[in-house]
Protein backbone atom coordinates (compact mmCIF):
# COMPACT_ATOMS: atom_id res chain seq x y z
CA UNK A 1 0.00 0.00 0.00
CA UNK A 2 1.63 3.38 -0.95
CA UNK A 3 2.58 6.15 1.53
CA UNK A 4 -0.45 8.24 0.54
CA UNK A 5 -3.04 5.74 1.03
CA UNK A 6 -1.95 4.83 4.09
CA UNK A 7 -2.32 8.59 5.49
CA UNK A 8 -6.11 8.38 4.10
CA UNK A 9 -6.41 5.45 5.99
CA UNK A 10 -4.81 6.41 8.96
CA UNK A 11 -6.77 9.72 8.41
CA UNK A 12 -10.22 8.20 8.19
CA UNK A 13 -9.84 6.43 11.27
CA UNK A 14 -8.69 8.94 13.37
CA UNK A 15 -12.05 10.30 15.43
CA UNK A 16 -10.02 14.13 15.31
CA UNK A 17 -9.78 13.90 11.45
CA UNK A 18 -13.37 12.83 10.89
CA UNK A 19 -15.06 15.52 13.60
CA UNK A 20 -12.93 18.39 11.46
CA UNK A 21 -14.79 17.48 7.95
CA UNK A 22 -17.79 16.73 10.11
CA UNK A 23 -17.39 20.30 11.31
CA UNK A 24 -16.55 21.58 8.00
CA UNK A 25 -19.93 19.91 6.44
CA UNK A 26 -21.45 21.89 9.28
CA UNK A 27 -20.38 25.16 8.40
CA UNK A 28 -20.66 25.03 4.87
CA UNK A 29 -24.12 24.22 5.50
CA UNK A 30 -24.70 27.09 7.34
CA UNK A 31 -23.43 29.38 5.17
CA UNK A 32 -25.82 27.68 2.09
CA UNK A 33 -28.55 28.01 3.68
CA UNK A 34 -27.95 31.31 5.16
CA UNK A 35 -27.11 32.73 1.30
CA UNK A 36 -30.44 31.52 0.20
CA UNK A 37 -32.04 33.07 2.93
CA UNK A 38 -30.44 36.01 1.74
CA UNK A 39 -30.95 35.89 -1.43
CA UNK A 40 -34.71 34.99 -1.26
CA UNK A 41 -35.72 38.24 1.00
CA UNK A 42 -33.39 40.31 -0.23
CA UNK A 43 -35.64 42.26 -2.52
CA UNK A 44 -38.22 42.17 0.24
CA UNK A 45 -36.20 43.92 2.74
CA UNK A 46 -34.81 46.81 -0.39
CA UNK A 47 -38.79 47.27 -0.21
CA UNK A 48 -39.81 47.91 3.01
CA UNK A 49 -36.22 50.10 3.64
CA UNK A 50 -37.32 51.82 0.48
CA UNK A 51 -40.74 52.57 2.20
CA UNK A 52 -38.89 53.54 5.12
CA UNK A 53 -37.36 56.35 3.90
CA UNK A 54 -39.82 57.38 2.04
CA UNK A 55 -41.87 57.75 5.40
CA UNK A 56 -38.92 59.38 6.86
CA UNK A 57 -38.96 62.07 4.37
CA UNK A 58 -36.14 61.13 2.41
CA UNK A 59 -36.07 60.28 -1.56
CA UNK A 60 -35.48 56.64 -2.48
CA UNK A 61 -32.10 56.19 -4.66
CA UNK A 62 -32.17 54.91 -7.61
């Protein structure tokens, strides 16, 4: 077995290896869904801050 496939091994079975991409899965997944969160009431929120100012007395930017 060669050098590097004995690291993956060695990696896999390590609990500290596997709890770092378990970590990483976490994260990224946070960040996904927190983008599409984002991106789904983004034009809802340019709306009401729109209508904010407006109420304020101030003109809306275009």
């Amino acid at each position: 077995m060669s050098k590097l496939m004995q690291g993956v091994v060695r990696f896999w079975r390590e609990e500290e290896g596997t709890e770092v991409v378990e970590w990483a899965l976490v994260g990224g997944l946070i960040v996904a869904v927190g983008a599409a969160i984002f991106v789904l009431i983004g034009d809802e929120v340019v709306d009401k801050l729109g209508e904010l100012l407006e109420a304020l007395g101030g003109t809306v930017p275009t």
